[in-house]
N, C-alpha and C. Protein backbone atom coordinates (compact mmCIF):
# COMPACT_ATOMS: atom_id res chain seq x y z
N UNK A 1 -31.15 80.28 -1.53
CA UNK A 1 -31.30 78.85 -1.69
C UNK A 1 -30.67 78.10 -0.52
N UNK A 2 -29.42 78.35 -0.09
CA UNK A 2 -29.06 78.35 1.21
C UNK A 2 -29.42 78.18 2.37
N UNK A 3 -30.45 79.03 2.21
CA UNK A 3 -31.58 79.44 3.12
C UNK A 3 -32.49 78.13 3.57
N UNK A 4 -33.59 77.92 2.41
CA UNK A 4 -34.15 77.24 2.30
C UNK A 4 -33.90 75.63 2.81
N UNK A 5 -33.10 75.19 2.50
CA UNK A 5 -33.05 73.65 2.74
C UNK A 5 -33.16 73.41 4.43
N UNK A 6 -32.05 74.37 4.81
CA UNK A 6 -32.36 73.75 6.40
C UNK A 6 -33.56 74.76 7.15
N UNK A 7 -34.26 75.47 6.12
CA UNK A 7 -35.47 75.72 6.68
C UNK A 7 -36.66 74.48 6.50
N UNK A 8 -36.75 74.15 5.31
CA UNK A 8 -37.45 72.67 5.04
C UNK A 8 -36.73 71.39 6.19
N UNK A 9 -35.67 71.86 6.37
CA UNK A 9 -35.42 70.81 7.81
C UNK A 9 -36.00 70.57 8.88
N UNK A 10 -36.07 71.88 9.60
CA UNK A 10 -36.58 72.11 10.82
C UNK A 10 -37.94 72.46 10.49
N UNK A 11 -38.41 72.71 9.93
CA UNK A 11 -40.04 72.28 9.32
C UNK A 11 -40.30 70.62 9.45
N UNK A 12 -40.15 70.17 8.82
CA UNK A 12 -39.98 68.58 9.20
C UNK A 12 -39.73 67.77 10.12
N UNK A 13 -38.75 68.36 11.06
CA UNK A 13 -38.33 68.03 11.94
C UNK A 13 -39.88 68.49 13.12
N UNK A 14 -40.35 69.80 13.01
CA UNK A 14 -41.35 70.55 13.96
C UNK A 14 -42.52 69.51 13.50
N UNK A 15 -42.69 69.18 12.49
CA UNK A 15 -44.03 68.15 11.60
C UNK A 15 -43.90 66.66 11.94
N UNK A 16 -43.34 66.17 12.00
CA UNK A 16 -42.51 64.96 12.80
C UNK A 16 -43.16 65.25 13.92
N UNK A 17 -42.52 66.10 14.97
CA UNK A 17 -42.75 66.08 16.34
C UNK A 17 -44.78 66.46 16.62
N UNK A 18 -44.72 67.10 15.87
CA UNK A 18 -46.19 67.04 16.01
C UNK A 18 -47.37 66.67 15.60
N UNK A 19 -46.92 65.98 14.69
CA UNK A 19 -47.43 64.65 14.18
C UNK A 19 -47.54 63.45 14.96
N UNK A 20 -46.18 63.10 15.22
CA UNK A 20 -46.41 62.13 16.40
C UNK A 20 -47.17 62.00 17.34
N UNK A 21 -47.23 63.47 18.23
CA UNK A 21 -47.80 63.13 19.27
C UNK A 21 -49.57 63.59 18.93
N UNK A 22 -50.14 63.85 17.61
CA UNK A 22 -51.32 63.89 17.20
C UNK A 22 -51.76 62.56 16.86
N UNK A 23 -50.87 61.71 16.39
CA UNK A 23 -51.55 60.40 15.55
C UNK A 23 -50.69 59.64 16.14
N UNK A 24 -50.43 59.36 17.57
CA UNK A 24 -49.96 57.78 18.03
C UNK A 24 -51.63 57.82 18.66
N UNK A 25 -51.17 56.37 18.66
CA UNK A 25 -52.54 55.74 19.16
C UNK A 25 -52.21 55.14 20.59
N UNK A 26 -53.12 55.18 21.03
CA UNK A 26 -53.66 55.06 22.54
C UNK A 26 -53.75 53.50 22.54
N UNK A 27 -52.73 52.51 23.63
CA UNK A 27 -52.69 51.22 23.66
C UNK A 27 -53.51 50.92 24.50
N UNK A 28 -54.51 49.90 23.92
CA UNK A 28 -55.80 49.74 24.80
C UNK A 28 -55.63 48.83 25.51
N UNK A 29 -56.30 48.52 26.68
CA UNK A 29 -55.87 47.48 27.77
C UNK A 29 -55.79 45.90 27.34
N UNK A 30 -55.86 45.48 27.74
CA UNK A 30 -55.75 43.87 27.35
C UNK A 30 -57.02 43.07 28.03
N UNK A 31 -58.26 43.03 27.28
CA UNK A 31 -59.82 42.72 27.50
C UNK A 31 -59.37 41.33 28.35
N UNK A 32 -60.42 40.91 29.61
CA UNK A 32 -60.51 39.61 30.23
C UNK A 32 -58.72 39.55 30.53
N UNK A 33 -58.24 40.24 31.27
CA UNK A 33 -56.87 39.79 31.81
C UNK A 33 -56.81 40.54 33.20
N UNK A 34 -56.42 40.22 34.45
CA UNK A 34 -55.86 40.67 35.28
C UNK A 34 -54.99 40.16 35.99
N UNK A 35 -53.91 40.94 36.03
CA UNK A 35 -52.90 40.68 36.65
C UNK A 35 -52.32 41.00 38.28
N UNK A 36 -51.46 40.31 38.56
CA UNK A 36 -51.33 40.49 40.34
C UNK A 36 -49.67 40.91 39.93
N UNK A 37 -49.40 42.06 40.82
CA UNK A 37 -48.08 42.79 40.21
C UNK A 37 -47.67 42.61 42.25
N UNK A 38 -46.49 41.65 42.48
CA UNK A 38 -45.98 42.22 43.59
C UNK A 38 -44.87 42.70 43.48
N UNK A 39 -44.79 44.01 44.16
CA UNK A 39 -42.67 44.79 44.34
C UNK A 39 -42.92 44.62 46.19
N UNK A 40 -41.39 43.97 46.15
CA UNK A 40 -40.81 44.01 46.99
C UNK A 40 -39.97 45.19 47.46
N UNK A 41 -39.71 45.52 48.64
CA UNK A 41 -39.07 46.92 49.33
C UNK A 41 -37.71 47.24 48.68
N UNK A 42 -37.15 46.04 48.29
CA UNK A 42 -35.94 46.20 48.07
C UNK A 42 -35.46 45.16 47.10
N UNK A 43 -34.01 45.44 46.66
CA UNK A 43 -33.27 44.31 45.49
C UNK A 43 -32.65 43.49 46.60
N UNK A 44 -32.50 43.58 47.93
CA UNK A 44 -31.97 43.01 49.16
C UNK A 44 -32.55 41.65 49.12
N UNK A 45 -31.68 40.23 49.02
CA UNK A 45 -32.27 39.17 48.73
C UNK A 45 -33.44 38.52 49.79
N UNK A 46 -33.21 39.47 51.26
CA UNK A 46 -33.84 39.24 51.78
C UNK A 46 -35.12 39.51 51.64
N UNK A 47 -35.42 40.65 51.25
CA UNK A 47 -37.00 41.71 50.80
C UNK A 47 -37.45 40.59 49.96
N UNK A 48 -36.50 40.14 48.75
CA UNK A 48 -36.80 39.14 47.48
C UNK A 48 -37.57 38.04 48.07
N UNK A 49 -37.02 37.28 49.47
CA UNK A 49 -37.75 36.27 49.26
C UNK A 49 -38.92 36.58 50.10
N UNK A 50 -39.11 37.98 50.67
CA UNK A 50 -39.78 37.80 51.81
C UNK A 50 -41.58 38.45 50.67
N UNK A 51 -41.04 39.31 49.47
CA UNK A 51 -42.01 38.95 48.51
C UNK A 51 -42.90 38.12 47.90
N UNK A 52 -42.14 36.73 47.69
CA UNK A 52 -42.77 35.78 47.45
C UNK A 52 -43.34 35.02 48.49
N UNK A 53 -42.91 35.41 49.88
CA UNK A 53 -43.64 34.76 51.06
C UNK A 53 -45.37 35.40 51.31
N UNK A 54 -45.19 37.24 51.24
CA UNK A 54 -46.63 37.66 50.43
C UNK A 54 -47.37 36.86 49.68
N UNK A 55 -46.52 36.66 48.30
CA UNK A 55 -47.14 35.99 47.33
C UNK A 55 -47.80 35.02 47.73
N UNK A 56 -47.33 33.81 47.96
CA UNK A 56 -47.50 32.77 48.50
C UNK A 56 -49.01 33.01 49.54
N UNK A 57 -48.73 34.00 50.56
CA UNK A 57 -49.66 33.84 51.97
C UNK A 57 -51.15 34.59 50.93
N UNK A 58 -51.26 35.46 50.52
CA UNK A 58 -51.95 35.91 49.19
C UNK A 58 -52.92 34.96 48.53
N UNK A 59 -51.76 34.37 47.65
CA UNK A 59 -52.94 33.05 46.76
C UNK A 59 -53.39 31.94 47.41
N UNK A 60 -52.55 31.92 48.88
CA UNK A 60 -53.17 30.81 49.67
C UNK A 60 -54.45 31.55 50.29
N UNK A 61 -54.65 32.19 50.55
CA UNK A 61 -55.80 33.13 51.73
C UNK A 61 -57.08 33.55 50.56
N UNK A 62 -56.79 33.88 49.15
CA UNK A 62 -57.43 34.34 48.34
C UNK A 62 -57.81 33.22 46.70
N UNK A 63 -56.46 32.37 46.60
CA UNK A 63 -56.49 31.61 45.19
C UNK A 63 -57.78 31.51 44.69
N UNK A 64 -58.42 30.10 46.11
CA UNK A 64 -60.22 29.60 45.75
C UNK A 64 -61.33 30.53 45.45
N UNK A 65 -61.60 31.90 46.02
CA UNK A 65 -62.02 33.09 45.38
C UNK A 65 -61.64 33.43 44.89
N UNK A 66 -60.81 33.58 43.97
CA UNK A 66 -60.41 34.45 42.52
C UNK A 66 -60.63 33.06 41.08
N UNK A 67 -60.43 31.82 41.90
CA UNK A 67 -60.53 31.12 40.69
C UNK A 67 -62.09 30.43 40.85
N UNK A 68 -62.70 30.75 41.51
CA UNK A 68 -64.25 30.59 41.24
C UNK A 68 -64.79 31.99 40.27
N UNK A 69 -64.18 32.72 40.25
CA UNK A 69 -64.43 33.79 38.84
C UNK A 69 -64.83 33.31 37.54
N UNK A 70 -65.49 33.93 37.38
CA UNK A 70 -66.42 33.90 35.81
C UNK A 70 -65.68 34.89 34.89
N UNK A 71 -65.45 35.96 35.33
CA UNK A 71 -64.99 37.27 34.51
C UNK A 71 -64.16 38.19 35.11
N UNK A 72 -63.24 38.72 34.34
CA UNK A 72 -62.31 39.85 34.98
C UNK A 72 -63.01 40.74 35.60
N UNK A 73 -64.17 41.27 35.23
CA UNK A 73 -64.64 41.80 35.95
C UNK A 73 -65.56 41.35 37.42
N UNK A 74 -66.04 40.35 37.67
CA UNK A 74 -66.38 39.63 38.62
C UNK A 74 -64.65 39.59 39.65
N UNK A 75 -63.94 39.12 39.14
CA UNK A 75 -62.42 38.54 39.56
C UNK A 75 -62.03 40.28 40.42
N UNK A 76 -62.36 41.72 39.45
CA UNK A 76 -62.22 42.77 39.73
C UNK A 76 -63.30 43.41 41.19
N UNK A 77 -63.88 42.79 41.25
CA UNK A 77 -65.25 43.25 42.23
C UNK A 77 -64.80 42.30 43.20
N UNK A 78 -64.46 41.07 43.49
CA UNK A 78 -64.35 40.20 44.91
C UNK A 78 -62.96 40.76 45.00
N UNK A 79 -61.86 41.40 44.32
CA UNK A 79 -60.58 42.16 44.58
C UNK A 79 -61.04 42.99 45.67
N UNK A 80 -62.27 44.15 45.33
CA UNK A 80 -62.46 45.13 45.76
C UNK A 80 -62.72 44.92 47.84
N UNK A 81 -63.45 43.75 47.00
CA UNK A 81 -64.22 43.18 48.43
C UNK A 81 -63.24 42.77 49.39
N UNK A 82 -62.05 41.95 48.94
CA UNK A 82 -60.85 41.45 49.59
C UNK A 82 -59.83 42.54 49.95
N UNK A 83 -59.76 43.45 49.49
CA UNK A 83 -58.63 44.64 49.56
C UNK A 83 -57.90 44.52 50.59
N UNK A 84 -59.24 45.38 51.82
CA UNK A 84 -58.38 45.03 53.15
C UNK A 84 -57.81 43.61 53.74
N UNK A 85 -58.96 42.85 53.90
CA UNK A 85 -58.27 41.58 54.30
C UNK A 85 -56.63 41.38 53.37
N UNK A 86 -56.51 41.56 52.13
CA UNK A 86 -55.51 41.18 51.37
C UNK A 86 -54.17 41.63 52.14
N UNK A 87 -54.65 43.49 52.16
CA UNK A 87 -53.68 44.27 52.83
C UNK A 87 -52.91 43.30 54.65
N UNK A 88 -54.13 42.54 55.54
CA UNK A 88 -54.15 42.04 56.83
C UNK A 88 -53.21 40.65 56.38
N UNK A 89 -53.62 40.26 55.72
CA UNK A 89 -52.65 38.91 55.22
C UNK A 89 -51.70 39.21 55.41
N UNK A 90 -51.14 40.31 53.84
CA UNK A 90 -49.83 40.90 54.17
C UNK A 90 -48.84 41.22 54.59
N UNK A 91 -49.86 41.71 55.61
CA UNK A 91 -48.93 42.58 56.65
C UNK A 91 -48.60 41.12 57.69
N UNK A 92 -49.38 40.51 57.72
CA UNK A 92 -48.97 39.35 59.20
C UNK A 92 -48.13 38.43 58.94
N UNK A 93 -48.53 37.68 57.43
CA UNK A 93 -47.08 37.57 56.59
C UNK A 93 -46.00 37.83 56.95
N UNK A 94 -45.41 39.25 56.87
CA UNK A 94 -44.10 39.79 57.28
C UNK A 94 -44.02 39.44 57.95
N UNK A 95 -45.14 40.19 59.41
CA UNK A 95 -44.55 40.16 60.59
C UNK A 95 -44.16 39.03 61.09
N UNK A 96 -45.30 37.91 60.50
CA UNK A 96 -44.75 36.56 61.28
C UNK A 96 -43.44 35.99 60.66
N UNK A 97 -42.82 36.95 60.03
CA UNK A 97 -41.42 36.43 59.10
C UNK A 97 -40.37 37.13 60.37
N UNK A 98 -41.20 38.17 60.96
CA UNK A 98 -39.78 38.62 62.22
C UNK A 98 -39.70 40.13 61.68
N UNK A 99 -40.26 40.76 61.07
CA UNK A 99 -39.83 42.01 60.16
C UNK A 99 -41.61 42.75 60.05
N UNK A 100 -42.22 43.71 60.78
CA UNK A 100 -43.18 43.60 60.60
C UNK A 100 -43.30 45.51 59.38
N UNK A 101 -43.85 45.26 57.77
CA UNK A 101 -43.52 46.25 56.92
C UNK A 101 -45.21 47.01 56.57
N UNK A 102 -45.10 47.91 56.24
CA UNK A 102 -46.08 48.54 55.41
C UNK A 102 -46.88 48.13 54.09
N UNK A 103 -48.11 47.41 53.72
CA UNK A 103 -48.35 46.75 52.63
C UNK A 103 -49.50 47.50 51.82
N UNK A 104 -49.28 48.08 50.48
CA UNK A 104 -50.65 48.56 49.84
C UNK A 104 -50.81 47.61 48.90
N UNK A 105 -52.63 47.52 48.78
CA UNK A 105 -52.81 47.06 48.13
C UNK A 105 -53.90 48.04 47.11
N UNK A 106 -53.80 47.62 45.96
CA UNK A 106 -54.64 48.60 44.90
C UNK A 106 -54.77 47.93 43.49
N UNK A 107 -56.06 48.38 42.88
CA UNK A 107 -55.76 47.95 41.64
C UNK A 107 -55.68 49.63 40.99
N UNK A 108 -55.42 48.83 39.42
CA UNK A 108 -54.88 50.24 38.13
C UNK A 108 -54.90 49.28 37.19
N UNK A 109 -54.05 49.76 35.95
CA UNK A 109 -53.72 50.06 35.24
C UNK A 109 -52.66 50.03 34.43
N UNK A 110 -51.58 48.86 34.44
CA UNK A 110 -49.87 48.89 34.07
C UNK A 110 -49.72 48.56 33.16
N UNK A 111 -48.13 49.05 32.44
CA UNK A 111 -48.12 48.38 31.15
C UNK A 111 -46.89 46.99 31.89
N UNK A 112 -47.04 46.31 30.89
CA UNK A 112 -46.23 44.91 31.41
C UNK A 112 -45.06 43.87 29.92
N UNK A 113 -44.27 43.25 30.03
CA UNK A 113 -43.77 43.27 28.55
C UNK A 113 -44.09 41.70 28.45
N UNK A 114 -43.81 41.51 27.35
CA UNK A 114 -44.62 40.10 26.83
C UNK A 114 -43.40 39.13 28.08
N UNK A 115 -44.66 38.13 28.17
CA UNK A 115 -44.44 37.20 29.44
C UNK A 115 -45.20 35.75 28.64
N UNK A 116 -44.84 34.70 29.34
CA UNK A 116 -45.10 33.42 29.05
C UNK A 116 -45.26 32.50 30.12
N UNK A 117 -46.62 31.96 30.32
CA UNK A 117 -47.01 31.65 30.97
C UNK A 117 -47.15 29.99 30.77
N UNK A 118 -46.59 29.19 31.27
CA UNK A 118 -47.04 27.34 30.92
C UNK A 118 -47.49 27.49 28.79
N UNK A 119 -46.34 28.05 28.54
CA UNK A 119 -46.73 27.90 27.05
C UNK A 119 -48.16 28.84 26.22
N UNK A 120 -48.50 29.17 26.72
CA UNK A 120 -49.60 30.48 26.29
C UNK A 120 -48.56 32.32 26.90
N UNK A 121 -48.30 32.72 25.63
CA UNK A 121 -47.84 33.94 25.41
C UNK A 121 -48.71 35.11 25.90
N UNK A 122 -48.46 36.20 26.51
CA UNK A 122 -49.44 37.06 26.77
C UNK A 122 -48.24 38.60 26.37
N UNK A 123 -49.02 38.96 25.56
CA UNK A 123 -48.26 40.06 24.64
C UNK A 123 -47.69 41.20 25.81
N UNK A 124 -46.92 42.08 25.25
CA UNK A 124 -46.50 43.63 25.82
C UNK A 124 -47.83 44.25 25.63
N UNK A 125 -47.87 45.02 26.75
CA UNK A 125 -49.43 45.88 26.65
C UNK A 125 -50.13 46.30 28.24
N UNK A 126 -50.75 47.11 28.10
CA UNK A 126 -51.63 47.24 29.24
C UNK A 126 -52.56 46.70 29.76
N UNK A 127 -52.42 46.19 30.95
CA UNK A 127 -53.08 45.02 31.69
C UNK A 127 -53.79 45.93 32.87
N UNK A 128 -54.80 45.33 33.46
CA UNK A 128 -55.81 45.38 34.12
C UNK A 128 -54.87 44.25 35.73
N UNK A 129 -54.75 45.45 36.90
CA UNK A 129 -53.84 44.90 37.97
C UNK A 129 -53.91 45.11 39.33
N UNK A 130 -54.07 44.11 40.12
CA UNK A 130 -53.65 43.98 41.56
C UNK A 130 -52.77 44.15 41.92
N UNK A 131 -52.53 45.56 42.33
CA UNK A 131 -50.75 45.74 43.01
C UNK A 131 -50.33 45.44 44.20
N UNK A 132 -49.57 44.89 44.85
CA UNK A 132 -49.46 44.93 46.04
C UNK A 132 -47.71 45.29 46.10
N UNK A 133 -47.91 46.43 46.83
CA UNK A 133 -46.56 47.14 47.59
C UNK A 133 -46.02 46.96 48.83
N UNK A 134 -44.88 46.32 48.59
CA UNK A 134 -44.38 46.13 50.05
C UNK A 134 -43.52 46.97 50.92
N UNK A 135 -43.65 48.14 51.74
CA UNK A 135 -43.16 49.42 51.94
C UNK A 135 -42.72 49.87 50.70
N UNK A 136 -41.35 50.73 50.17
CA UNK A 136 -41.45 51.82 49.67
C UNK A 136 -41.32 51.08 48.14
N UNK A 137 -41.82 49.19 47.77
CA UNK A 137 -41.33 48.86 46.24
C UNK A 137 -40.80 49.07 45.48
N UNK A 138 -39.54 49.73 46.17
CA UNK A 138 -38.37 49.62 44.71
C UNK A 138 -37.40 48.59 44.53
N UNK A 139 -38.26 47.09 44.88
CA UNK A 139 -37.53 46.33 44.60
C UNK A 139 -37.64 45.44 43.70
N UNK A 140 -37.07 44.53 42.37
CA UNK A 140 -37.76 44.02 41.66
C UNK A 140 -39.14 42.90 42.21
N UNK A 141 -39.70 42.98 41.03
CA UNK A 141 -41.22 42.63 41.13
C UNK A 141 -41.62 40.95 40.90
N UNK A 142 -42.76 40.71 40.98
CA UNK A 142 -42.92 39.68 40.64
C UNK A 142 -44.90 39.54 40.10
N UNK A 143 -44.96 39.05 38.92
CA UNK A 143 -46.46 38.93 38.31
C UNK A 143 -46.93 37.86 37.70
N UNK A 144 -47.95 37.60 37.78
CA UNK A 144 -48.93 36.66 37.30
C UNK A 144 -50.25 36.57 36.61
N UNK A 145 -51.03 35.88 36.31
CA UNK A 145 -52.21 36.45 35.77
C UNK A 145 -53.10 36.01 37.09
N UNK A 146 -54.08 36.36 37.38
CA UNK A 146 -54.55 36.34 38.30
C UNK A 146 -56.09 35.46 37.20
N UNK A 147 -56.82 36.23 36.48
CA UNK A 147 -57.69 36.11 35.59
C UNK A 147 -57.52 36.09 34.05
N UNK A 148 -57.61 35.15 33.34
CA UNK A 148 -58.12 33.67 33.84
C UNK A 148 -57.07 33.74 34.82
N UNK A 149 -57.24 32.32 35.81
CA UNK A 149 -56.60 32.53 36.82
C UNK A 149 -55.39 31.09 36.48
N UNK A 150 -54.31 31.60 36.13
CA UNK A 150 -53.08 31.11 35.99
C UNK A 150 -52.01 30.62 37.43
N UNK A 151 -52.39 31.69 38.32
CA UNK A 151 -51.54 31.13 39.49
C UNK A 151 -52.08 31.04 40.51
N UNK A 152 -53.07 30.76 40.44
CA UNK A 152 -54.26 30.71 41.80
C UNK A 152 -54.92 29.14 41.66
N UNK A 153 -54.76 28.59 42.73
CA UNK A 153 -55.58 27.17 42.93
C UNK A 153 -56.49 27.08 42.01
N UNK A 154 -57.19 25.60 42.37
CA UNK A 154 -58.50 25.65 40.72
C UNK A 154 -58.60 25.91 39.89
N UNK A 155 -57.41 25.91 38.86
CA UNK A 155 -57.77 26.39 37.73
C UNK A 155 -57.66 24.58 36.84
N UNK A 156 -58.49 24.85 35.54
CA UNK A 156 -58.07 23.77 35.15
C UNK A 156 -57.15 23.90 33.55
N UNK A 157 -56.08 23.18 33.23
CA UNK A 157 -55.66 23.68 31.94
C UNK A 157 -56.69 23.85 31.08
N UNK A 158 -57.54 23.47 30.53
CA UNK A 158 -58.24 23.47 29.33
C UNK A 158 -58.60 24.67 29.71
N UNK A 159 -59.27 25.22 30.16
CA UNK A 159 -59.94 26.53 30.41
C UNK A 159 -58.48 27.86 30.01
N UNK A 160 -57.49 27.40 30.72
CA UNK A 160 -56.56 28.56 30.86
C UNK A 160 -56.18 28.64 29.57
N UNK A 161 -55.99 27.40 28.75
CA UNK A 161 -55.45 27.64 27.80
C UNK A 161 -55.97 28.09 26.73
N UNK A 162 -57.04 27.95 26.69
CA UNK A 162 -58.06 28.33 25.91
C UNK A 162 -58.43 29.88 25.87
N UNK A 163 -58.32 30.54 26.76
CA UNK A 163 -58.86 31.95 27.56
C UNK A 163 -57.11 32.68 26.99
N UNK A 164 -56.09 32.05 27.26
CA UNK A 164 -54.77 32.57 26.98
C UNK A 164 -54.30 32.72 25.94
N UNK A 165 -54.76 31.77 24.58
CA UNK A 165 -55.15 31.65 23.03
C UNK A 165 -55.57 33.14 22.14
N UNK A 166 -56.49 33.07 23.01
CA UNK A 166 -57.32 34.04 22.23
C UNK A 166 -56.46 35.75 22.37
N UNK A 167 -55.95 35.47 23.94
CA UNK A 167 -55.05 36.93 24.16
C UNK A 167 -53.40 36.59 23.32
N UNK A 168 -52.84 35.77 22.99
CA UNK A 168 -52.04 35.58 22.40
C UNK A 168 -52.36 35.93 20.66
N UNK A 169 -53.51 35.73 20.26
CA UNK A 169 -53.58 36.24 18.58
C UNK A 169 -54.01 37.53 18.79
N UNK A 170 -54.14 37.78 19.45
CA UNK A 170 -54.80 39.05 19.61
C UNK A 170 -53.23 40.45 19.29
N UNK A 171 -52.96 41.47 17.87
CA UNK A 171 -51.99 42.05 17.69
C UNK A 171 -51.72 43.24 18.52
N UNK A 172 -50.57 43.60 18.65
CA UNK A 172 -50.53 44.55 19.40
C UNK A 172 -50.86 46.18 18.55
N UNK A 173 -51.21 47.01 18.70
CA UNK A 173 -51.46 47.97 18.23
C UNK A 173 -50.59 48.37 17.84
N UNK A 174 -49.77 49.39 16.64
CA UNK A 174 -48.09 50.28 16.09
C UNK A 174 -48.50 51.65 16.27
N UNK A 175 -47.30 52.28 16.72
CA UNK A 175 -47.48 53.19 16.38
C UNK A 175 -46.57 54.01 15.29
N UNK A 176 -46.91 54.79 14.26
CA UNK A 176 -46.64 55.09 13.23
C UNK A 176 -46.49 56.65 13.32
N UNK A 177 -45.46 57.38 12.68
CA UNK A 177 -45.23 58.44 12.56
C UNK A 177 -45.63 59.30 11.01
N UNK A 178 -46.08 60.07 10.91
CA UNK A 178 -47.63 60.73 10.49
C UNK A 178 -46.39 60.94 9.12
N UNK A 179 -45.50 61.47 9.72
CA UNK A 179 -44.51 61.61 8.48
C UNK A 179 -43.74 60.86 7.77
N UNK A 180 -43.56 59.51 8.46
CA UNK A 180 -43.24 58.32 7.82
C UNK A 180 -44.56 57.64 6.43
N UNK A 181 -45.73 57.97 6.83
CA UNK A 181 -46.65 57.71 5.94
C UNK A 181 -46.98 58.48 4.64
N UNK A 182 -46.65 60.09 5.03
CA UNK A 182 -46.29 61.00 4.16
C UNK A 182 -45.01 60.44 3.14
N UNK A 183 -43.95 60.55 3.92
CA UNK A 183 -43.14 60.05 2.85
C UNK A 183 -42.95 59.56 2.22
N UNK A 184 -43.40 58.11 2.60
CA UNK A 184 -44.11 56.59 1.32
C UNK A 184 -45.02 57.34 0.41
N UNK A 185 -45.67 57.92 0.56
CA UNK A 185 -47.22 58.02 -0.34
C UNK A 185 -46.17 59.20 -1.25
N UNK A 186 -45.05 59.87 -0.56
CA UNK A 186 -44.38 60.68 -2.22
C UNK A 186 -43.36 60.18 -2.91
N UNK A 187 -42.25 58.99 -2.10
CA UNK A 187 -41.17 58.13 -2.70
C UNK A 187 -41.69 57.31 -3.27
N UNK A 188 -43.11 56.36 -2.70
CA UNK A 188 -43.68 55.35 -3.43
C UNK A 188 -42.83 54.19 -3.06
């Protein structure tokens, strides 16, 4: 009898673990959103501001094309088209800052944590993203929505807010442990 109990332990414990990773669910992206993710080289206040000088040279060179967008995916295709030029901005950016650095640009795939934007909430979750790296980015970051387009010229509130609404009711997916559901359905 001895025996038994902390064998029913580590049974549970093995059912747990593999349970979990059978029945979590897969967090799906966040439909009609893209985001512009910049990291700076460094936590060095200098890298910091020289990030937002990117930023800045970026939505100035690109804002009016991204906010003539219809759709994330349209917004995703003139990205594609802009890449390099984006990357040439970038880089001249720096250099004309006195510091000339390494800049990638790419889209993916990130997860991001709930953020607030001019009063429209945009949940924790995986977003649809324009990265731009400034040499080796391990420095804190800086993001926006790009689409709808929140920090890019032309936008008008009614539109943003409206488009930002709908991603704000929108719940986030749980994930639940296979044996936590077991256990309710026998304690009740």
């Amino acid at each position: 009898m001895r025996l038994i109990r902390p064998l029913i332990a580590v049974g549970l414990v093995l059912l747990g673990v593999v349970s979990w990773r059978v029945c979590q669910e897969v967090v799906p992206t966040a439909p009609d959103v893209l985001r512009l993710h910049v990291r700076a080289a460094s936590d060095d206040p200098e890298d910091q501001r020289r990030k937002l000088l990117v930023r800045d040279a970026l939505l100035e060179a690109f804002g009016r094309d991204l906010a003539a967008c219809t759709s994330r995916d349209e917004a995703e295709q003139t990205l594609i088209l802009l890449e390099h030029d984006m990357t040439a901005v970038a880089e001249a950016a720096l250099a004309a800052d006195g510091r000339a650095q390494p800049v990638i640009v790419y889209q993916g795939v990130e997860d991001f944590p709930t953020r607030d934007y001019d009063g429209a909430t945009y949940p924790a979750g995986r977003y649809h993203v324009l990265r731009v790296d400034i040499g080796p980015a391990a420095g804190q970051n800086w993001w926006c929505v790009l689409y709808p387009p929140l920090c890019v010229t032309g936008t008008t509130p009614e539109t943003t807010n409206e488009t930002t609404q709908v991603i704000a009711d929108d719940p986030a997916p749980a994930v639940e442990w296979a044996t936590a559901k077991l256990w309710r359905r026998i304690v009740g």
